[in-house]
Protein backbone atom coordinates (compact mmCIF):
# COMPACT_ATOMS: atom_id res chain seq x y z
CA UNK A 1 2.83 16.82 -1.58
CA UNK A 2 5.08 15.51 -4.08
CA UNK A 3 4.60 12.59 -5.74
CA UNK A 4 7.34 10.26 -3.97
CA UNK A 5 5.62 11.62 -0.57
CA UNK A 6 2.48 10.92 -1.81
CA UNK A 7 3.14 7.46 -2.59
CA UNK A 8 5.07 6.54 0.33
CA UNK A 9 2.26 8.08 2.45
CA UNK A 10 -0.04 5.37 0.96
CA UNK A 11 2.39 2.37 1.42
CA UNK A 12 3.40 3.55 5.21
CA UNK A 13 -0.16 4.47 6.04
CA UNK A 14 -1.89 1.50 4.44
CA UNK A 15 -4.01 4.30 2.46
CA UNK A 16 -6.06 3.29 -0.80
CA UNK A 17 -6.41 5.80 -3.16
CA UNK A 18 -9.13 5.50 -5.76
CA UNK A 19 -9.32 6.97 -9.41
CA UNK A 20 -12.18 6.48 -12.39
CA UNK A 21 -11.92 4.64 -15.28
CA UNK A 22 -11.40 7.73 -17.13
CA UNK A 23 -8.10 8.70 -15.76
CA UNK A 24 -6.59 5.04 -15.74
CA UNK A 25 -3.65 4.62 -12.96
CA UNK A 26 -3.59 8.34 -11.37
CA UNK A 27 -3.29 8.13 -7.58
CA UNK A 28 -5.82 10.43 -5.97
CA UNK A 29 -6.01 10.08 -2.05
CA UNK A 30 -9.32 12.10 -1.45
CA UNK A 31 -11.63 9.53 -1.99
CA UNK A 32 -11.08 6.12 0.07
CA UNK A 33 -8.27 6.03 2.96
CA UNK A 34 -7.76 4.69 6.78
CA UNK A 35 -6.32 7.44 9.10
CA UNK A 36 -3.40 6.28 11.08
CA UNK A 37 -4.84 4.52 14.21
CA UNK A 38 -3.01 4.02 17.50
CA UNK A 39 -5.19 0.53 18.64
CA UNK A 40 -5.59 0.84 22.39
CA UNK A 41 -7.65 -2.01 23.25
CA UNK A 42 -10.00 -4.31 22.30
CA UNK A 43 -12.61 -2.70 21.34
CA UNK A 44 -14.05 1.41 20.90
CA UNK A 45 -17.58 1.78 22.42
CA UNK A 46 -20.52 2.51 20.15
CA UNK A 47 -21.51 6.35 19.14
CA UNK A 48 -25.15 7.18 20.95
CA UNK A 49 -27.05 6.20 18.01
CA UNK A 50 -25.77 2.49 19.09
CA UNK A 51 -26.78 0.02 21.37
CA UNK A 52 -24.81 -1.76 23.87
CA UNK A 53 -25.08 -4.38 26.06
CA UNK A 54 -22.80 -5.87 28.37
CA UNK A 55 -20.18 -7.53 25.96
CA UNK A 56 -22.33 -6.85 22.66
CA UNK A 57 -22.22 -3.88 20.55
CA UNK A 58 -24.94 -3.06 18.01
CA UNK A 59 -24.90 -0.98 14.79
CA UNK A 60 -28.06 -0.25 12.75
CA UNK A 61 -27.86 0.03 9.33
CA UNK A 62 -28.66 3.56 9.05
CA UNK A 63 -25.87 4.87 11.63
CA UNK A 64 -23.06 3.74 9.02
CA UNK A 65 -20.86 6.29 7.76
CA UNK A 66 -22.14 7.23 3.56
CA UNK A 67 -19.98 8.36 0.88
CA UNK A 68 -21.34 9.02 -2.40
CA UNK A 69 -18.75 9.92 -5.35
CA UNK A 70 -21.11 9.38 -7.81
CA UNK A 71 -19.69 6.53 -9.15
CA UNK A 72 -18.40 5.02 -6.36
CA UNK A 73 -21.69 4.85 -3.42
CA UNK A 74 -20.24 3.63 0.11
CA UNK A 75 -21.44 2.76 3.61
CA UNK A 76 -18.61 2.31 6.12
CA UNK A 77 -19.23 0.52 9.20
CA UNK A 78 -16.10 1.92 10.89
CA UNK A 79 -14.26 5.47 10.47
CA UNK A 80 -12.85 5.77 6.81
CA UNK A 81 -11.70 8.40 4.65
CA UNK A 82 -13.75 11.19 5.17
CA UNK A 83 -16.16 9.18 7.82
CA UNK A 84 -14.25 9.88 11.43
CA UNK A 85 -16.04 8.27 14.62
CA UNK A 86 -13.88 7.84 16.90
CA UNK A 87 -16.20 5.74 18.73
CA UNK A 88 -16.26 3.41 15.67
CA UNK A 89 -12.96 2.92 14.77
CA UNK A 90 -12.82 -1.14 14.22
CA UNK A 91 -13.92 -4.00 16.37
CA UNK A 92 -10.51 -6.41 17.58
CA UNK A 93 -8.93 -6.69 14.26
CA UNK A 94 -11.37 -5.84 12.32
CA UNK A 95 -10.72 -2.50 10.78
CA UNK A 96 -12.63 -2.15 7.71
CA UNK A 97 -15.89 -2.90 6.61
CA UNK A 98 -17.11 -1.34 3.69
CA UNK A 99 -20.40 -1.81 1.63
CA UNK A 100 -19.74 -0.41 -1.82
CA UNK A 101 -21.41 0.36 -4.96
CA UNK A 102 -19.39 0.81 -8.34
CA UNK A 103 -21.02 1.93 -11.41
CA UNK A 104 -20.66 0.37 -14.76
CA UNK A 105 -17.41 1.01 -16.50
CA UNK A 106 -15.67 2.77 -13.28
CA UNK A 107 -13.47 1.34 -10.46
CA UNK A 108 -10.44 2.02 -7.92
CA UNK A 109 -7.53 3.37 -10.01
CA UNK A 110 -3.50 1.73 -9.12
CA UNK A 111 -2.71 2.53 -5.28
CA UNK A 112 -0.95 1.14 -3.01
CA UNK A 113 -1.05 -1.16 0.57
CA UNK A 114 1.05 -2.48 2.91
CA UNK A 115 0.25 -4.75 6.09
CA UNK A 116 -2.88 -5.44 6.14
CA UNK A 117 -5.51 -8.40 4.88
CA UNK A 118 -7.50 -7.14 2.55
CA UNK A 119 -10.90 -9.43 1.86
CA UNK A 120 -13.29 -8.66 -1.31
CA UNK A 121 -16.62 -10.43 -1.18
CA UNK A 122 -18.81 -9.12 -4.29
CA UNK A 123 -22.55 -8.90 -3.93
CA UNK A 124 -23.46 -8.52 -7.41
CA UNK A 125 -21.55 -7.55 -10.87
CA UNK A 126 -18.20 -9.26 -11.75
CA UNK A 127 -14.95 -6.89 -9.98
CA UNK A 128 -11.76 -7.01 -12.77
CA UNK A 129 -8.05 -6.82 -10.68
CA UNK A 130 -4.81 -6.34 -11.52
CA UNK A 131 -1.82 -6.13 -9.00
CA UNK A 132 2.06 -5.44 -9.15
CA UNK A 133 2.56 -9.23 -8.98
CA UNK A 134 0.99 -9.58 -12.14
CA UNK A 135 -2.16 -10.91 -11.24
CA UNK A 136 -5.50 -10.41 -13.42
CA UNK A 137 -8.74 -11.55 -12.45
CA UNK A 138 -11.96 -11.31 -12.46
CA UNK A 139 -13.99 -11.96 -9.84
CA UNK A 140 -17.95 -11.93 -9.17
CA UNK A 141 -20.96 -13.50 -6.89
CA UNK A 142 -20.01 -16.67 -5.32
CA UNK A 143 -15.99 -15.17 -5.32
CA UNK A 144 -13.86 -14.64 -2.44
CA UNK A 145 -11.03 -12.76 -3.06
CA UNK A 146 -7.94 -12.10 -0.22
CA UNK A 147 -4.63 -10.22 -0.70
CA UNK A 148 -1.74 -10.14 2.02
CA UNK A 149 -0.45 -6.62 1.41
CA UNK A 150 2.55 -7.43 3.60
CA UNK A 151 5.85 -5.46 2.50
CA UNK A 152 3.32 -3.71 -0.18
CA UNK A 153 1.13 -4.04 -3.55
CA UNK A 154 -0.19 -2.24 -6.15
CA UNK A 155 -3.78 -2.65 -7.46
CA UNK A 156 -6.69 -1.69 -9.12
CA UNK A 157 -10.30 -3.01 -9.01
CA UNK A 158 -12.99 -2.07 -11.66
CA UNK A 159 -16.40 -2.77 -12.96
CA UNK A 160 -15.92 -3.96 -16.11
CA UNK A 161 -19.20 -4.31 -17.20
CA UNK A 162 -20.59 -1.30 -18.92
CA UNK A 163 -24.16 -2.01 -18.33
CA UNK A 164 -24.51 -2.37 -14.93
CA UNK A 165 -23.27 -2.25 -11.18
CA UNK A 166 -21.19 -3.99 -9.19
CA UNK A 167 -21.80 -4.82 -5.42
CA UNK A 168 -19.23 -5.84 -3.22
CA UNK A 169 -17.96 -5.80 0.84
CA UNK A 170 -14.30 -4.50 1.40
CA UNK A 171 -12.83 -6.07 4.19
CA UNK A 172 -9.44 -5.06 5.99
CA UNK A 173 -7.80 -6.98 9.00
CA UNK A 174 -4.63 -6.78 10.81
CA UNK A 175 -2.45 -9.10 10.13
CA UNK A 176 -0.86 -10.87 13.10
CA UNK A 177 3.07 -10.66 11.25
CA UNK A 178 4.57 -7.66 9.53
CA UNK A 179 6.35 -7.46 6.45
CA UNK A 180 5.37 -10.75 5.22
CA UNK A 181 5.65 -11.80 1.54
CA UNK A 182 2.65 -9.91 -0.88
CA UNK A 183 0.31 -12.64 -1.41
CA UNK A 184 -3.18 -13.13 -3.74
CA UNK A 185 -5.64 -15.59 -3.94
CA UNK A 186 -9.27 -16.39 -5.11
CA UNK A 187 -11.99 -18.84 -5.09
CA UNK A 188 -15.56 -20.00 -5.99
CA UNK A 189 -17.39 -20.88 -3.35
CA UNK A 190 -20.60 -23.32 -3.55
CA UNK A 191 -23.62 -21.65 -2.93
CA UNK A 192 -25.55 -24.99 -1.72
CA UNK A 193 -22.43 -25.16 1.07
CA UNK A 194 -24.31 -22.34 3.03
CA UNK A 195 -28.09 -23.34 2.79
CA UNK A 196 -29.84 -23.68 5.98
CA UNK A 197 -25.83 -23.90 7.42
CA UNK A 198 -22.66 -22.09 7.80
CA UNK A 199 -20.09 -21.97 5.17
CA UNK A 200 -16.44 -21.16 6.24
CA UNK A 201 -14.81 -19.17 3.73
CA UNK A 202 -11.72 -17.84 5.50
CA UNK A 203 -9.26 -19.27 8.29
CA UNK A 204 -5.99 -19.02 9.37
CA UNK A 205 -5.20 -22.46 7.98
CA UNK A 206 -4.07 -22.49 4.25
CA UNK A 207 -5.03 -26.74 4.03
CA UNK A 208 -8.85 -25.79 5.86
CA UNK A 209 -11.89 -24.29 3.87
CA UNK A 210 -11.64 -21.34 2.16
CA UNK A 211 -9.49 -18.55 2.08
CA UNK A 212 -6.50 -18.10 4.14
CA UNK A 213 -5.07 -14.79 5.80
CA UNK A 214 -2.04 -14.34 8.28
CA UNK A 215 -4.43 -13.87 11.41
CA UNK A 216 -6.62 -16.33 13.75
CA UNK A 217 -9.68 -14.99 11.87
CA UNK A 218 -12.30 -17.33 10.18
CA UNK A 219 -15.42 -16.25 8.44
CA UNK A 220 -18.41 -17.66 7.67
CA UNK A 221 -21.55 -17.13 5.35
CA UNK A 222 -25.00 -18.74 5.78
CA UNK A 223 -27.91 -18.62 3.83
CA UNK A 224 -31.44 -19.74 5.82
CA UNK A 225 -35.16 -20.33 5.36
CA UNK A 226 -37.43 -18.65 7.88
CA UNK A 227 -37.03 -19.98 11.51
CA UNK A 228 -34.22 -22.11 11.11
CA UNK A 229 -31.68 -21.78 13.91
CA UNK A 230 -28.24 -22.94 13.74
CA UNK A 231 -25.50 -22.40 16.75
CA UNK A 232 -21.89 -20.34 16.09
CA UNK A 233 -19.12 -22.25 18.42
CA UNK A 234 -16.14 -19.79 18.34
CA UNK A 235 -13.00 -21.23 17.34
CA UNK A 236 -10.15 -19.45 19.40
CA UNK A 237 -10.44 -18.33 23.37
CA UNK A 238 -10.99 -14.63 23.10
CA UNK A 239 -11.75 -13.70 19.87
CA UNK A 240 -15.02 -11.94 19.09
CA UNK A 241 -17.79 -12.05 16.21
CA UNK A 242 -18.93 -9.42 14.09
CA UNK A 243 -22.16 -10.25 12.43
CA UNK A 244 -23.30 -8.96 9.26
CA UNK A 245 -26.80 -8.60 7.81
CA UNK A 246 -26.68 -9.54 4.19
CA UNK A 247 -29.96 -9.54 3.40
CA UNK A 248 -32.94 -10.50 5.51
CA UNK A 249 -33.65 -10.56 9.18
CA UNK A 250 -31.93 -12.43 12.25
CA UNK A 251 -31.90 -12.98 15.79
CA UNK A 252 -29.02 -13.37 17.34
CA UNK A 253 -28.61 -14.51 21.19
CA UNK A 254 -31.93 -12.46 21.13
CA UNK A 255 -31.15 -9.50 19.39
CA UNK A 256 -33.06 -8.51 16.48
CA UNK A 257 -30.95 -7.78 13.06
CA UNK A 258 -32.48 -6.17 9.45
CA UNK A 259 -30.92 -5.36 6.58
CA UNK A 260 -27.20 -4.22 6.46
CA UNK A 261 -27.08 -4.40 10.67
CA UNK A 262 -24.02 -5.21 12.32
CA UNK A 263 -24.14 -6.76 15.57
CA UNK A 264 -20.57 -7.73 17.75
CA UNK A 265 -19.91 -10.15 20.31
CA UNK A 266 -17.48 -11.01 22.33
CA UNK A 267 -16.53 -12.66 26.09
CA UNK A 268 -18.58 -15.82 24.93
CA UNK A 269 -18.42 -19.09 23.22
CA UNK A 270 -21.47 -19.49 20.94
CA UNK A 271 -24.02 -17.34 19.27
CA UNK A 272 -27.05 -18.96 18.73
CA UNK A 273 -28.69 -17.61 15.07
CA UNK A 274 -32.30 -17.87 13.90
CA UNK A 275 -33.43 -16.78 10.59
CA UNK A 276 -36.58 -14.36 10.84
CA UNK A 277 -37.44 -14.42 6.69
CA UNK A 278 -36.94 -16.27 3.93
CA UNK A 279 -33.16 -16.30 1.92
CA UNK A 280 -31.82 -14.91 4.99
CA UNK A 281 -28.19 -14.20 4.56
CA UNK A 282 -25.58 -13.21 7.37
CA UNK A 283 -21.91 -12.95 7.30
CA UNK A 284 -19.97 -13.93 10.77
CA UNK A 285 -16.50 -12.56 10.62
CA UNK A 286 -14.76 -13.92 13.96
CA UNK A 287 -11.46 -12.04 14.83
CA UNK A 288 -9.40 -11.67 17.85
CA UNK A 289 -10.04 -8.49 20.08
CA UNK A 290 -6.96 -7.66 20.66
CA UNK A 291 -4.69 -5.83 18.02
């Protein structure tokens, strides 16, 4: 493939294509793409290693899909690059969902994206980006990060600390317009916001809390002591949740959660949460089901 092909491949199929440090912006598509995906639906069923029950869908930790580059260590909660379930393709709109590890000094090299909302939430280490609208940031723990690919973008991500890693979820969602105008934005969120509560930190509304992205999507993070219970009202008829495990362990409308678990729920109107251990941490990432 040529190197025009190559590159409109990545902006037509919403690929990202990831490259070291050491070989600065070269495009290399091997690493970290979405296949094209024909959406039929609301939702793909769970592979067998999966629970399900009635209109909730569960996926241990250990059943994610694992990538490890070497410097780049990945867990993918839905098919991605090389990881193809097609049993666990994306919940609603919710089509990425990627727990990464970056070593020091490396990163994603310049590639491309188009149409799609594209969330970073770091975990640990400080993330440096750079984009074709001449954006340059840093972000780190406490960060939210969102770009609106829309017509397309250009950008690279990169730990930029030499002595240590960096930890952060990649998000993508479908956007609910096409073609809009490329977008990027970043906050600090306050850690006390979330304590023994949820925090929102993304919504459809660019004057609410938070983030914005062009979908009916809001997400929240909460940070509890043991046995404190809080209740999730969803905010749009349905949508669905997809809960998180950051660290810790949950219950959630009686389902048990560790560690990196991801737990979805839909055809209801609350999710009632209780903490199970201490600095429990869980990330709710409410969507509509239907793409």
């Amino acid at each position: 493939m040529n190197r025009k092909d190559f590159i409109k491949k990545g902006l037509m199929g919403t690929g990202m294509f990831v490259a070291s440090s050491a070989v600065g912006d070269t495009l290399n598509n091997d690493i970290d793409e979405i296949k094209p995906l024909d959406p039929i639906g609301y939702n793909h069923l769970p592979n067998e290693d999966a629970k399900i029950n009635e209109s909730t869908v569960l996926h241990k930790a250990n059943t994610r899909g694992h990538a490890n580059h070497g410097w780049l260590d990945s867990h993918h909660t839905f098919s991605f690059a090389n990881y193809h379930n097609p049993d666990r393709m994306h919940f609603g709109v919710l089509r990425v969902l990627n727990d990464d590890r970056v070593d020091p000094g490396m990163g994603f090299g310049t590639h491309p994206h188009d149409n799609m909302e594209i969330i970073s939430i770091p975990l640990e280490g400080d993330l440096e980006h750079k984009d074709s609208m001449g954006n340059t940031a840093v972000i780190k723990n406490g960060d939210i990060q969102v770009m609106s690919a829309g017509t397309g973008i250009y950008h690279s991500e990169y730990n930029k600390n030499k002595d240590r890693l960096t930890k952060f979820l990649q998000i993508w969602v479908y956007p609910n317009k096409r073609n809009v105008a490329p977008r990027y934005d970043q906050i600090t969120l306050k850690a006390e916001e979330r304590h023994n509560k949820l925090q929102q930190i993304l919504s459809p509304n660019p004057d609410d809390a938070g983030v914005w992205i062009h979908q009916d999507a809001w997400f929240h993070l909460g940070k509890f002591d043991k046995n404190k219970t809080v209740k999730y009202d969803f905010k749009k008829k349905g949508n669905g949740v997809y809960a998180f495990v950051l660290n810790g362990d949950f219950k959630l409308n009686n389902m048990s959660l560790n560690h990196r678990d991801g737990l979805g729920i839909w055809n209801t109107n609350s999710i009632a949460i209780e903490a199970l251990s201490d600095d429990a941490e869980i990330l709710l990432m409410e969507v509509p089901m239907t793409i």
